[in-house]
C-alpha atoms as a PDB file:
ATOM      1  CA  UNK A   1     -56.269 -58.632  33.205  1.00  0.00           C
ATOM      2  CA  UNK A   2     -57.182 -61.685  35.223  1.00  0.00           C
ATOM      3  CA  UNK A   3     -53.738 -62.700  35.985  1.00  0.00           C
ATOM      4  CA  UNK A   4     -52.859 -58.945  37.043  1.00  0.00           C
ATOM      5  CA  UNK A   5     -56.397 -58.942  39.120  1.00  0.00           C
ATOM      6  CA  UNK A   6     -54.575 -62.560  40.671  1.00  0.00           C
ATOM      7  CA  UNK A   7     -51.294 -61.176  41.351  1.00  0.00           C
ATOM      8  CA  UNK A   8     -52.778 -58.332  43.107  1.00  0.00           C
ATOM      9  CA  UNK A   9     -55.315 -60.476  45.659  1.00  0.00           C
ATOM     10  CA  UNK A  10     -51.957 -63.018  46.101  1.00  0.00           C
ATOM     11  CA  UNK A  11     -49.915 -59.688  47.254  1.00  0.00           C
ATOM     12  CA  UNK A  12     -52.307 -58.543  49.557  1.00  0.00           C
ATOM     13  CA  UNK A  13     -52.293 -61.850  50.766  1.00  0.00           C
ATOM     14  CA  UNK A  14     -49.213 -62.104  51.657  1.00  0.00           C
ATOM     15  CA  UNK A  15     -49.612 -58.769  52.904  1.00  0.00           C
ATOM     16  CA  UNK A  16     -51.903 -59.818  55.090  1.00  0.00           C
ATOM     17  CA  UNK A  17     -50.746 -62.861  56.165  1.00  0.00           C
ATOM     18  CA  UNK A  18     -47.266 -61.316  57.240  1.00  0.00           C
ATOM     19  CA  UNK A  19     -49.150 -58.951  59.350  1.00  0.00           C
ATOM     20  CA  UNK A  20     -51.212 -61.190  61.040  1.00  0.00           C
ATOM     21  CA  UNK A  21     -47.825 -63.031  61.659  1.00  0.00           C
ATOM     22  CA  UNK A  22     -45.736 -59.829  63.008  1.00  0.00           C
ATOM     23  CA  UNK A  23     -48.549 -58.936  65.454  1.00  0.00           C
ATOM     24  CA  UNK A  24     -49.772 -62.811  66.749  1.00  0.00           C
ATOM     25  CA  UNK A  25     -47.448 -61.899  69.681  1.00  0.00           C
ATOM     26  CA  UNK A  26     -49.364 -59.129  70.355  1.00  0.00           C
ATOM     27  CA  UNK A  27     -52.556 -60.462  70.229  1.00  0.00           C
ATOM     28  CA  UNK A  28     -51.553 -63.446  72.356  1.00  0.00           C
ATOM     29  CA  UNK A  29     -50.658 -60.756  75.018  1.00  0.00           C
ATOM     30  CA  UNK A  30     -53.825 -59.229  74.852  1.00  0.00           C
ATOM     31  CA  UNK A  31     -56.051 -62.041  74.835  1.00  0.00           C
ATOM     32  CA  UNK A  32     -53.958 -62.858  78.276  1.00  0.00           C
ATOM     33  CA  UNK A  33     -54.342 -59.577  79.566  1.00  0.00           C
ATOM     34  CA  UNK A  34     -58.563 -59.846  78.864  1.00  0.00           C
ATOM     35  CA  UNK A  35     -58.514 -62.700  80.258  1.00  0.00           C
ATOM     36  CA  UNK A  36     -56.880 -61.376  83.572  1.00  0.00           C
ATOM     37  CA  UNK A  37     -58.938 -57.954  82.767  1.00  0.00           C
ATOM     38  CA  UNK A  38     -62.246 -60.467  82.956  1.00  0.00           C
ATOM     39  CA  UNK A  39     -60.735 -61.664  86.151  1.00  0.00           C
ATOM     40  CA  UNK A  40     -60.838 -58.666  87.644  1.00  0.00           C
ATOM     41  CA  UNK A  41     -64.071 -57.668  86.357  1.00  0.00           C
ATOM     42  CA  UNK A  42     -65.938 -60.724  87.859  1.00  0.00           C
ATOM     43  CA  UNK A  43     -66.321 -59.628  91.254  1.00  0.00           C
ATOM     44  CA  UNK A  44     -66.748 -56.013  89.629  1.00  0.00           C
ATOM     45  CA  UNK A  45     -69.998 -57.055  87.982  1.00  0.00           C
ATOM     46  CA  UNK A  46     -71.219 -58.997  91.022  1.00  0.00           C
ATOM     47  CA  UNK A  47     -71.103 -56.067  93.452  1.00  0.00           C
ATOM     48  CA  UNK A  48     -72.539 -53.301  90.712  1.00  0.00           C
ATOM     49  CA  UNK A  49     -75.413 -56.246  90.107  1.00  0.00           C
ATOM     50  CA  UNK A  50     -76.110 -56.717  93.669  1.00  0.00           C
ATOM     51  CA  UNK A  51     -76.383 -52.633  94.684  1.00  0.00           C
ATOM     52  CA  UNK A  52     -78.533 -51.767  91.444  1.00  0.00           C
ATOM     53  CA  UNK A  53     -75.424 -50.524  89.344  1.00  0.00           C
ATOM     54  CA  UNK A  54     -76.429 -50.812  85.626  1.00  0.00           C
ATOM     55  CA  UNK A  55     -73.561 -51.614  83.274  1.00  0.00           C
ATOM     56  CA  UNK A  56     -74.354 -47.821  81.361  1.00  0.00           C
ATOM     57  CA  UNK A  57     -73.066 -46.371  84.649  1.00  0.00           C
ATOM     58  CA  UNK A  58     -70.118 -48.560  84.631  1.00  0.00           C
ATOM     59  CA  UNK A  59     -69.188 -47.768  81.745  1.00  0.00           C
ATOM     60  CA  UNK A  60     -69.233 -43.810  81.270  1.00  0.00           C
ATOM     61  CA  UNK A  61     -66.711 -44.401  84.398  1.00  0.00           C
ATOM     62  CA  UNK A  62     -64.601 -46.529  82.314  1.00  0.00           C
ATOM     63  CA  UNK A  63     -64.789 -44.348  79.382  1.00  0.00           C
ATOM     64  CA  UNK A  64     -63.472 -41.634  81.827  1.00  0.00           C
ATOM     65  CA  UNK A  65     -60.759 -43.716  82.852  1.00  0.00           C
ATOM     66  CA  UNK A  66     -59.448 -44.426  79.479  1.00  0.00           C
ATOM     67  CA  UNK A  67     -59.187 -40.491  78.608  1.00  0.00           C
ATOM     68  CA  UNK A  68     -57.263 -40.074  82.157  1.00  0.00           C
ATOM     69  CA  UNK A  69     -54.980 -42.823  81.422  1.00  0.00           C
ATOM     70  CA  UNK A  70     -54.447 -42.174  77.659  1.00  0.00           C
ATOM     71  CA  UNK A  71     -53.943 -38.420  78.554  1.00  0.00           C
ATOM     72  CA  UNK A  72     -51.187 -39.525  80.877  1.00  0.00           C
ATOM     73  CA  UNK A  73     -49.984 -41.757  78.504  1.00  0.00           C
ATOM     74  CA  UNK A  74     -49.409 -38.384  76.038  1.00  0.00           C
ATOM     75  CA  UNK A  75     -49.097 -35.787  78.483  1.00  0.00           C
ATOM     76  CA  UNK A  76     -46.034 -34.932  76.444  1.00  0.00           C
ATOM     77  CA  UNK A  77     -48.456 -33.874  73.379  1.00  0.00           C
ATOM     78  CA  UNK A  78     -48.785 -29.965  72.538  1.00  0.00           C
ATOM     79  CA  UNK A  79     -52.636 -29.601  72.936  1.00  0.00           C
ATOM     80  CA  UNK A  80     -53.481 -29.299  69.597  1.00  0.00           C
ATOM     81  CA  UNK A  81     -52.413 -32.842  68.851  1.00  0.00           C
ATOM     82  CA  UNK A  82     -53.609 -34.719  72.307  1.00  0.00           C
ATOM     83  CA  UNK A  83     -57.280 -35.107  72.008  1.00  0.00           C
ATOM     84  CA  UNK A  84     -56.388 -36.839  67.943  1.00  0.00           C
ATOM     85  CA  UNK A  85     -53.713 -38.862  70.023  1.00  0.00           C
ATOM     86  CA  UNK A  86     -56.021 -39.784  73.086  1.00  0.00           C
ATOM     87  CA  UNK A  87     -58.988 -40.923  70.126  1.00  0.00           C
ATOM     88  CA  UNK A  88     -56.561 -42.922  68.832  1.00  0.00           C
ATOM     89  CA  UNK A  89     -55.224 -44.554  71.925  1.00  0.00           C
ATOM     90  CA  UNK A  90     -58.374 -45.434  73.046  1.00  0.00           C
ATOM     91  CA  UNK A  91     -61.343 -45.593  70.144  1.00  0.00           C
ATOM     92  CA  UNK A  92     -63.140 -43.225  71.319  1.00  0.00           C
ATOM     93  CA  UNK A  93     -64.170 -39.981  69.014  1.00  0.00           C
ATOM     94  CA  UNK A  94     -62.711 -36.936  69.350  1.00  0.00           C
ATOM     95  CA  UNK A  95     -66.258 -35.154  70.277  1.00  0.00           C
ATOM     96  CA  UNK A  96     -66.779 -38.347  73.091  1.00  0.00           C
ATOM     97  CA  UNK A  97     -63.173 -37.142  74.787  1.00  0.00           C
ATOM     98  CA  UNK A  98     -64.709 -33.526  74.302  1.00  0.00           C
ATOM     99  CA  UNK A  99     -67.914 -34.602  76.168  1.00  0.00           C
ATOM    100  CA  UNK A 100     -65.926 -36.502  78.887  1.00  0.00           C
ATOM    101  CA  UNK A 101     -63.705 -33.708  79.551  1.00  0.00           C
ATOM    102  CA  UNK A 102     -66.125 -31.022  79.338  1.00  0.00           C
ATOM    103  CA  UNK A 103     -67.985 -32.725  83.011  1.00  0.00           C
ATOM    104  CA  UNK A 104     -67.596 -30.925  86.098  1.00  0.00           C
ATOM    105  CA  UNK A 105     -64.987 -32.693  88.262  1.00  0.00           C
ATOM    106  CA  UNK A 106     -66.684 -35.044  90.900  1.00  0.00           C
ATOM    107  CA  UNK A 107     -65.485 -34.318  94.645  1.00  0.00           C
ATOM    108  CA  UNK A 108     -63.653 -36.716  96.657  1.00  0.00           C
ATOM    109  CA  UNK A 109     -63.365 -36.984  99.899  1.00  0.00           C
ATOM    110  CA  UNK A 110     -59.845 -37.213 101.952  1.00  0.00           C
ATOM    111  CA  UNK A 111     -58.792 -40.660 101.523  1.00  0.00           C
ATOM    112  CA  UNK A 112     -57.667 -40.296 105.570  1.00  0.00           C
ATOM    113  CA  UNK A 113     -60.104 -39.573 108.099  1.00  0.00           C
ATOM    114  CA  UNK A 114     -59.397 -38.351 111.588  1.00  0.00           C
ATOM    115  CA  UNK A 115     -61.730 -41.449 112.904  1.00  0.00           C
ATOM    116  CA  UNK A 116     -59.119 -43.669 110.630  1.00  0.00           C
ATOM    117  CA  UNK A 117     -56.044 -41.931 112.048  1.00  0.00           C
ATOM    118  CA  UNK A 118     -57.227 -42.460 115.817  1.00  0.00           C
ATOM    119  CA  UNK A 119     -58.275 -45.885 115.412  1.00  0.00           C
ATOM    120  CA  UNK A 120     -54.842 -46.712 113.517  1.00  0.00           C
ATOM    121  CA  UNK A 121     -53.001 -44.646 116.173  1.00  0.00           C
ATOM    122  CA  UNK A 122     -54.272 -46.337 119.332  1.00  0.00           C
ATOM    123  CA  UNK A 123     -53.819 -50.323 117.580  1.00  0.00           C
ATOM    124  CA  UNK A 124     -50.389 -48.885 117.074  1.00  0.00           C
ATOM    125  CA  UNK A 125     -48.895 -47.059 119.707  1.00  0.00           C
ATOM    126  CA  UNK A 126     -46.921 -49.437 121.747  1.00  0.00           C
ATOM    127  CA  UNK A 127     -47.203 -46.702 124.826  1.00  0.00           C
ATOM    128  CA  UNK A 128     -51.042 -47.598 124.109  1.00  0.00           C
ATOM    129  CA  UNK A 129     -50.908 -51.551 124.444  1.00  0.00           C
ATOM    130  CA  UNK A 130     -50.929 -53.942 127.269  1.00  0.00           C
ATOM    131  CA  UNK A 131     -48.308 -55.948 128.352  1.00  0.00           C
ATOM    132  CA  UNK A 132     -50.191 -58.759 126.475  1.00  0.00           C
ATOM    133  CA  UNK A 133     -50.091 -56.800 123.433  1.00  0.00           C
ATOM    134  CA  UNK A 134     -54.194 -55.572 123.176  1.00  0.00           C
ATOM    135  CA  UNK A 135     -54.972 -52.021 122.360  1.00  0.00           C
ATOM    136  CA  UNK A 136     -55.804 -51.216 126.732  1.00  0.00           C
ATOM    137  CA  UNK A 137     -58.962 -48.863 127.756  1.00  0.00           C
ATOM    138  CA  UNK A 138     -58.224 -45.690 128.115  1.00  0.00           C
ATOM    139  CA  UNK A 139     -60.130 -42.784 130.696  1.00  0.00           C
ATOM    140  CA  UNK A 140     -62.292 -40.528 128.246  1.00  0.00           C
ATOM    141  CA  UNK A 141     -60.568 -37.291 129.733  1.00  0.00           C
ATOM    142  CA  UNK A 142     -57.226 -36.625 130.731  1.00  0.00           C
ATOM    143  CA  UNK A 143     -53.559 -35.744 130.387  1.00  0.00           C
ATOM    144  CA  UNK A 144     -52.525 -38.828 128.512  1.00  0.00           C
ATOM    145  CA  UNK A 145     -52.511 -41.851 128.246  1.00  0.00           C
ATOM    146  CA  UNK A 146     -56.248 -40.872 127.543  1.00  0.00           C
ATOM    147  CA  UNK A 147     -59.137 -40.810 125.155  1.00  0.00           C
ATOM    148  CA  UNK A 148     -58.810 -37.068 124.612  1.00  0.00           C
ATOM    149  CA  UNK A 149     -54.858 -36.811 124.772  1.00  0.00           C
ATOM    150  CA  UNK A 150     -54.984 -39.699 121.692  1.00  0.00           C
ATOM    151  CA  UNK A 151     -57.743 -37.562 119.987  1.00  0.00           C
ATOM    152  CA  UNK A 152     -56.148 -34.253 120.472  1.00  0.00           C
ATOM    153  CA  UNK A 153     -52.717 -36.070 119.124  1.00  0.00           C
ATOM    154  CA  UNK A 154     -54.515 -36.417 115.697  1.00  0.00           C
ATOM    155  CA  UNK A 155     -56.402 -33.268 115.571  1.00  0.00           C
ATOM    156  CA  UNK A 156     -57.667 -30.133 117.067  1.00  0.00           C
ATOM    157  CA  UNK A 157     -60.070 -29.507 114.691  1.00  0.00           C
ATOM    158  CA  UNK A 158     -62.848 -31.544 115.705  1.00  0.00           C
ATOM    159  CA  UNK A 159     -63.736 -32.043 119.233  1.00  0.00           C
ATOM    160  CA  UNK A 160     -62.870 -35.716 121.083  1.00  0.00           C
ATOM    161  CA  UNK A 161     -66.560 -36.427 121.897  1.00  0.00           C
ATOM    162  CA  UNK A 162     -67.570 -36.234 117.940  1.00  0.00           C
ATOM    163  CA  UNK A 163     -64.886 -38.762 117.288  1.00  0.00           C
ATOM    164  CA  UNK A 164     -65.723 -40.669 120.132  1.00  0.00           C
ATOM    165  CA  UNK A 165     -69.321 -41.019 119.103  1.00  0.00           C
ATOM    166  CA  UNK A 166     -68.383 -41.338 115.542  1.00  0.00           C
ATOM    167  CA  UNK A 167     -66.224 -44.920 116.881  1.00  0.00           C
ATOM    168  CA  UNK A 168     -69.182 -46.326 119.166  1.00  0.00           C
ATOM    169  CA  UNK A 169     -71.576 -45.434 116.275  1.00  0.00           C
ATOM    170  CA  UNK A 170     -69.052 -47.593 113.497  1.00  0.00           C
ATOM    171  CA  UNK A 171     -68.731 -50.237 116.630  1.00  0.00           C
ATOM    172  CA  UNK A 172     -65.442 -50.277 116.527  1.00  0.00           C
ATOM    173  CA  UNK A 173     -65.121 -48.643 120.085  1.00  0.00           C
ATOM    174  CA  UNK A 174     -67.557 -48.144 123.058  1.00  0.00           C
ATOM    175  CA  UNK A 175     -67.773 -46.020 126.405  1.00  0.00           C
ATOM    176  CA  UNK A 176     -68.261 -47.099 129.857  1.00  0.00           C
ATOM    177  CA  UNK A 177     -70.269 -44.706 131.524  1.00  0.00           C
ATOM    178  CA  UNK A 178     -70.103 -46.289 134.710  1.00  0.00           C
ATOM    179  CA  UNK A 179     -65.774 -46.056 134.578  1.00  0.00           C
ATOM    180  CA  UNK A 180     -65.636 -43.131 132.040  1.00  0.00           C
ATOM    181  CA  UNK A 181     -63.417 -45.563 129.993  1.00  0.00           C
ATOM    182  CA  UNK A 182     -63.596 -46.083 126.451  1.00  0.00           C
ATOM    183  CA  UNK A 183     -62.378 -49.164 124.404  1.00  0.00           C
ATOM    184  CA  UNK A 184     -61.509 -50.866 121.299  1.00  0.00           C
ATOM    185  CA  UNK A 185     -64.198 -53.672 120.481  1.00  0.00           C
ATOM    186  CA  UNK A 186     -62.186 -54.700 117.280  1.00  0.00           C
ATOM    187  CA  UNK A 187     -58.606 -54.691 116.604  1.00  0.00           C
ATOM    188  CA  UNK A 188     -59.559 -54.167 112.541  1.00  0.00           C
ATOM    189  CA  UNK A 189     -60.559 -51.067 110.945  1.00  0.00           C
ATOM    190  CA  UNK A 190     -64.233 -52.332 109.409  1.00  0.00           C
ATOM    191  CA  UNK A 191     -66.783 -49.590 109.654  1.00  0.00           C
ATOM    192  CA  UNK A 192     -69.732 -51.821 109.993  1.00  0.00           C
ATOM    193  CA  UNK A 193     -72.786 -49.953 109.420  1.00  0.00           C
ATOM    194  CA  UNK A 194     -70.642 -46.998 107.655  1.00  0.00           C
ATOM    195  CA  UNK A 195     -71.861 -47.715 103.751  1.00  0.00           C
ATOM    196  CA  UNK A 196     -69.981 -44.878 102.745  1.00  0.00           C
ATOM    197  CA  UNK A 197     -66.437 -45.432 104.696  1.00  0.00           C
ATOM    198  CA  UNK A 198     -66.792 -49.374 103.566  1.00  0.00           C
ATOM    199  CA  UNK A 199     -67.315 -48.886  99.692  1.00  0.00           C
ATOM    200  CA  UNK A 200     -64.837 -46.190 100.149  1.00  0.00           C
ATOM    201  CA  UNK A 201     -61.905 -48.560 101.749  1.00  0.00           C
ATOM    202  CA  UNK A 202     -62.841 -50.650  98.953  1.00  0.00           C
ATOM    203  CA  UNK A 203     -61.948 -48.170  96.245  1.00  0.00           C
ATOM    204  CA  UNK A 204     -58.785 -47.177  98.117  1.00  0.00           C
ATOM    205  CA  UNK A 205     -57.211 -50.526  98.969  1.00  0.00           C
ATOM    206  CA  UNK A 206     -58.285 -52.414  96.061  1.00  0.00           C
ATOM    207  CA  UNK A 207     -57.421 -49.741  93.735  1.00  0.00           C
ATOM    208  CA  UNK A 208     -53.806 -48.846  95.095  1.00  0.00           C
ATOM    209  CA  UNK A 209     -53.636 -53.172  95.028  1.00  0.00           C
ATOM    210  CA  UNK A 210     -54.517 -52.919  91.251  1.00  0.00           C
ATOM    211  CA  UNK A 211     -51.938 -50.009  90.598  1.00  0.00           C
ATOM    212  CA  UNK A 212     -49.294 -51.980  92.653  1.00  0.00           C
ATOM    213  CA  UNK A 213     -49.793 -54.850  90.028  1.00  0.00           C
ATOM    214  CA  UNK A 214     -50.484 -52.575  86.733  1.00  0.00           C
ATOM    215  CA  UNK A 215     -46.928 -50.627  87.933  1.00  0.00           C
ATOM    216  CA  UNK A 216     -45.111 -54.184  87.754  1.00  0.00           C
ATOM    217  CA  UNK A 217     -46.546 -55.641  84.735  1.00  0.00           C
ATOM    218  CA  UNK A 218     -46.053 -52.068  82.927  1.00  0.00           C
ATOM    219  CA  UNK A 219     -42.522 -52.205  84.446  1.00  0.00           C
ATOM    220  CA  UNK A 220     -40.141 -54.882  84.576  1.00  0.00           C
ATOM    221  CA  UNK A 221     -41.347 -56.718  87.697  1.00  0.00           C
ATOM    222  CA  UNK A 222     -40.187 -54.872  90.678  1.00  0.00           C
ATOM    223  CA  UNK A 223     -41.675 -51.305  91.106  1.00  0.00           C
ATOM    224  CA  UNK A 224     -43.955 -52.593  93.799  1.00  0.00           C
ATOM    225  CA  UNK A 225     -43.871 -55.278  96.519  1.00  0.00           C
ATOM    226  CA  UNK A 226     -47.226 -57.566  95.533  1.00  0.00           C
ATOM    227  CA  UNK A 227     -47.048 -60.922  96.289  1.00  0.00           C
ATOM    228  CA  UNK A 228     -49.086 -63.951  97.637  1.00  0.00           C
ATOM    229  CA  UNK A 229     -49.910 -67.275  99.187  1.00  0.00           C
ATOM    230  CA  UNK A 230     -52.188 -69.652  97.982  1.00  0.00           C
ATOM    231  CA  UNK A 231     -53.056 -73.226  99.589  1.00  0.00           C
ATOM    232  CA  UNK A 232     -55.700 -75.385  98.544  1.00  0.00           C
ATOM    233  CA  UNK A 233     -56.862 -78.899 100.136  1.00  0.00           C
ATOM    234  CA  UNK A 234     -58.148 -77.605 103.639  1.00  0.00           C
ATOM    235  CA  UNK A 235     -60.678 -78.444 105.665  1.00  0.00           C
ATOM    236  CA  UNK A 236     -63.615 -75.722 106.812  1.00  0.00           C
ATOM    237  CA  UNK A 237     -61.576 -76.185 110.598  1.00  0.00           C
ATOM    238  CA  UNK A 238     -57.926 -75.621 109.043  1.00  0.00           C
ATOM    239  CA  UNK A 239     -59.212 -72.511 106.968  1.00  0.00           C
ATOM    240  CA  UNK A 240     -60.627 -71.465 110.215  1.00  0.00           C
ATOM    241  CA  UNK A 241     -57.309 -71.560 111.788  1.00  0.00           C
ATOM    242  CA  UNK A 242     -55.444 -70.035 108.777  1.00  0.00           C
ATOM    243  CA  UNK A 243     -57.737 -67.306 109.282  1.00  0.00           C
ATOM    244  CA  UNK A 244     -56.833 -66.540 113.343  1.00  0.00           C
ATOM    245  CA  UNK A 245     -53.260 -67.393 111.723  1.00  0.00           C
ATOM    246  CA  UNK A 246     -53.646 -64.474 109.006  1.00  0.00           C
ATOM    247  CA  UNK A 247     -55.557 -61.993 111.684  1.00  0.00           C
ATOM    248  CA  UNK A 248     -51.906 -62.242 114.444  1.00  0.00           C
ATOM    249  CA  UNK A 249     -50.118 -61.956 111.480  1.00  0.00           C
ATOM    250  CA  UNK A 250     -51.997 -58.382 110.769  1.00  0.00           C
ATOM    251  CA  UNK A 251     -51.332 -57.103 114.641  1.00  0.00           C
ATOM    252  CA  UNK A 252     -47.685 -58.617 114.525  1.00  0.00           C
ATOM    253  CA  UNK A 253     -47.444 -56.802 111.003  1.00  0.00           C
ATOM    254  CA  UNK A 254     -49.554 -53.102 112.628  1.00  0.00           C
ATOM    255  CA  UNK A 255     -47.515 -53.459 116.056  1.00  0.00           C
ATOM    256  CA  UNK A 256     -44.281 -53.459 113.973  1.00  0.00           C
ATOM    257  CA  UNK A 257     -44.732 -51.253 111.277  1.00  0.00           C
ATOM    258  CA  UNK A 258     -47.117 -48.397 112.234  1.00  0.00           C
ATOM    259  CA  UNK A 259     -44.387 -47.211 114.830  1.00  0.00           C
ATOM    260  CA  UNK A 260     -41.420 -47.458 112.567  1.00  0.00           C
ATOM    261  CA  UNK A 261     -43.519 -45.455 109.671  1.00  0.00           C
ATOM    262  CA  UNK A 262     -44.410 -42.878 112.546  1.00  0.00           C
ATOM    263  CA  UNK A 263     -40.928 -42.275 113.300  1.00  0.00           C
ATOM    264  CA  UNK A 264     -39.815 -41.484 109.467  1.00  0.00           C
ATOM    265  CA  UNK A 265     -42.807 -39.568 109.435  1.00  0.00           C
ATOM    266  CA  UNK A 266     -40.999 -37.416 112.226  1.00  0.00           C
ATOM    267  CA  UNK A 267     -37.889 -37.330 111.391  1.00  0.00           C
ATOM    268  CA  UNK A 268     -38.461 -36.429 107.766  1.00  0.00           C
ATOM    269  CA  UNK A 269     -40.402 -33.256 109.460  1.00  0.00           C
ATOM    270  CA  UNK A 270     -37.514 -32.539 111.754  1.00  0.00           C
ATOM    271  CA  UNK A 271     -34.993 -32.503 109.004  1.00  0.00           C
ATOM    272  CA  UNK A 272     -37.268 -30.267 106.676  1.00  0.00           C
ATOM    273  CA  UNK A 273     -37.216 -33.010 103.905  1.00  0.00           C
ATOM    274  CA  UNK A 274     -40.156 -32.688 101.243  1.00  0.00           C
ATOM    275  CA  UNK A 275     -43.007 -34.800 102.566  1.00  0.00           C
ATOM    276  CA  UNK A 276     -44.896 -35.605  99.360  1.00  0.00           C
ATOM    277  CA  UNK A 277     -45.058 -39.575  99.170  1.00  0.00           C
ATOM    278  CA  UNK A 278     -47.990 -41.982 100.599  1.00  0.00           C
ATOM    279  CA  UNK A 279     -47.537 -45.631 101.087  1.00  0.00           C
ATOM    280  CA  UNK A 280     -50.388 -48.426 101.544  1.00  0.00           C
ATOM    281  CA  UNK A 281     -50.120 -51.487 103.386  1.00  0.00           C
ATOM    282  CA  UNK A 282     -52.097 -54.465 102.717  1.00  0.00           C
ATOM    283  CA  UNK A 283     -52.855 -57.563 104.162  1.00  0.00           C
ATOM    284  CA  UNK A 284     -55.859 -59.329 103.058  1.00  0.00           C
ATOM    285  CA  UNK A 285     -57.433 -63.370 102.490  1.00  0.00           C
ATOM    286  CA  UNK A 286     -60.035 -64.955 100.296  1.00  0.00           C
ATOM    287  CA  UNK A 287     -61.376 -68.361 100.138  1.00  0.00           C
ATOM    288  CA  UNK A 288     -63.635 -70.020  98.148  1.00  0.00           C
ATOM    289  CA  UNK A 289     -64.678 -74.098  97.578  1.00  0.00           C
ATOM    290  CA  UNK A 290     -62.299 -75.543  95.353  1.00  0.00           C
ATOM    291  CA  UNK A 291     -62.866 -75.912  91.487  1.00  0.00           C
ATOM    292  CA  UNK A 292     -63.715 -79.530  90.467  1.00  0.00           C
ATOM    293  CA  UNK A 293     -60.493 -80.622  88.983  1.00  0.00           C
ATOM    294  CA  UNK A 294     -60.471 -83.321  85.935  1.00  0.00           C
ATOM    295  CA  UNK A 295     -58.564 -86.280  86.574  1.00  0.00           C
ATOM    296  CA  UNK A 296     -57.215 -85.926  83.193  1.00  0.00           C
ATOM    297  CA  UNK A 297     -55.263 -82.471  84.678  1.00  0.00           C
ATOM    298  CA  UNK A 298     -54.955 -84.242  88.528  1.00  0.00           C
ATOM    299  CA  UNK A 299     -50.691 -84.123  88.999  1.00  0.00           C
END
């Protein structure tokens, strides 16, 4: 009975071991992915700390996430089988899913505004430009080129003068009474003062970034343009100039593109094609002191 008791623990070793063998690969490419995932989380945690968002909150959006994306995942799945398929994907219980899915849907708002559109429009539009390349001033009324003509080009549903005073409010444009002329102040679209539109750009444009990136390590590498630079040993004055470097590189990029994208816009319309794709555009920086580095690792 003992040796029988031995043979069966030595199995189940072996058992185990050759498990632990067939799925090391995997678990190497999860610990990698955490370790990106905790990347990514970082700067998460620091904004939620700093604007009173408790990690409870974070995470019944996370558990909401996981039921979208597993349900995605298995959309396939005759209903009967997809919430036993979704627990399983993502260790939650059955009754959790239930709960999750059970919420009224939250409301979100347009991920375009007719203040974005205008602002985007006038950086754009080379008819719009001086010869020097700057966004020019433009009379508040008129046929165009005008203030009211630019608004009226984006919408008719809400009046110029609320989406004038909607630009001078986010300073990103002001009016001269004394000429009737308005202007751009900045030639970026940050809503300072605008809590709202900010932490709302910041959801857009980092999360279409993220899905850019998720879409090419999910794929094979090349569903998605996503690439960057990175320099280290500068000076405070060289990352200065990078930065006035990056910044022409945006209005070269904007001056180029927005008009090109505007066109295929139109002519997609004109030949009645099915207009159903979006596209984002990013160009962003970040810079930070550099990690000591031990001179055991130095090059």
């Amino acid at each position: 009975m003992h040796i029988y008791d031995e043979r069966i623990m030595l199995t189940r070793t072996l058992d185990t071991a050759t498990e632990s063998l067939a799925g090391s690969a995997l678990t190497a490419e999860k610990q990698l992915l955490l370790e990106a995932v905790g990347n990514v989380l970082t700067p998460l945690a620091q904004l939620c700390v700093g604007k009173g968002i408790t990690i409870q909150m974070i995470e019944e959006r996370l558990r909401e996430a996981f039921v979208q994306a597993a349900r995605l995942v298995h959309a396939d799945l005759p209903s009967n089988r997809l919430t036993s398929r979704i627990s399983a994907t993502t260790g939650l219980t059955r009754r959790e899913i239930a709960r999750l899915e059970n919420q009224p849907a939250r409301k979100r708002e347009p991920r375009r505004s007719p203040v974005t559109e205008l602002f985007m429009r006038w950086l754009a539009d080379p008819a719009l430009r001086t010869p020097a390349g700057k966004p020019q001033p433009l009379p508040r009324q008129g046929s165009a080129p005008s203030f009211e003509a630019l608004a009226q080009s984006v919408t008719r549903d809400v009046h110029p003068r609320t989406l004038l005073e909607e630009l001078c409010r986010l300073r990103l444009a002001e009016h001269d009474v004394s000429t009737d002329t308005v202007r751009v102040l900045q030639e970026a679209f940050v809503p300072r003062g605008d809590w709202a539109r900010m932490v709302g750009y910041l959801g857009d444009n980092v999360g279409d970034h993220l899905r850019a990136a998720t879409a090419n390590v999910l794929g094979d590498g090349n569903q998605e343009l996503e690439q960057a630079i990175f320099a280290d040993e500068l000076s405070v004055g060289s990352l200065a100039q990078a930065r006035s470097l990056m910044m022409q590189q945006w209005r070269n990029m904007l001056n180029e593109i927005a008009p090109r994208l505007e066109e295929l816009i139109a002519a997609d319309r004109q030949a009645g094609r099915v207009q159903d794709q979006s596209l984002r555009i990013g160009l962003f920086t970040w810079s930070q002191a550099m990690l000591p580095v031990s001179p055991l690792t130095r090059p």
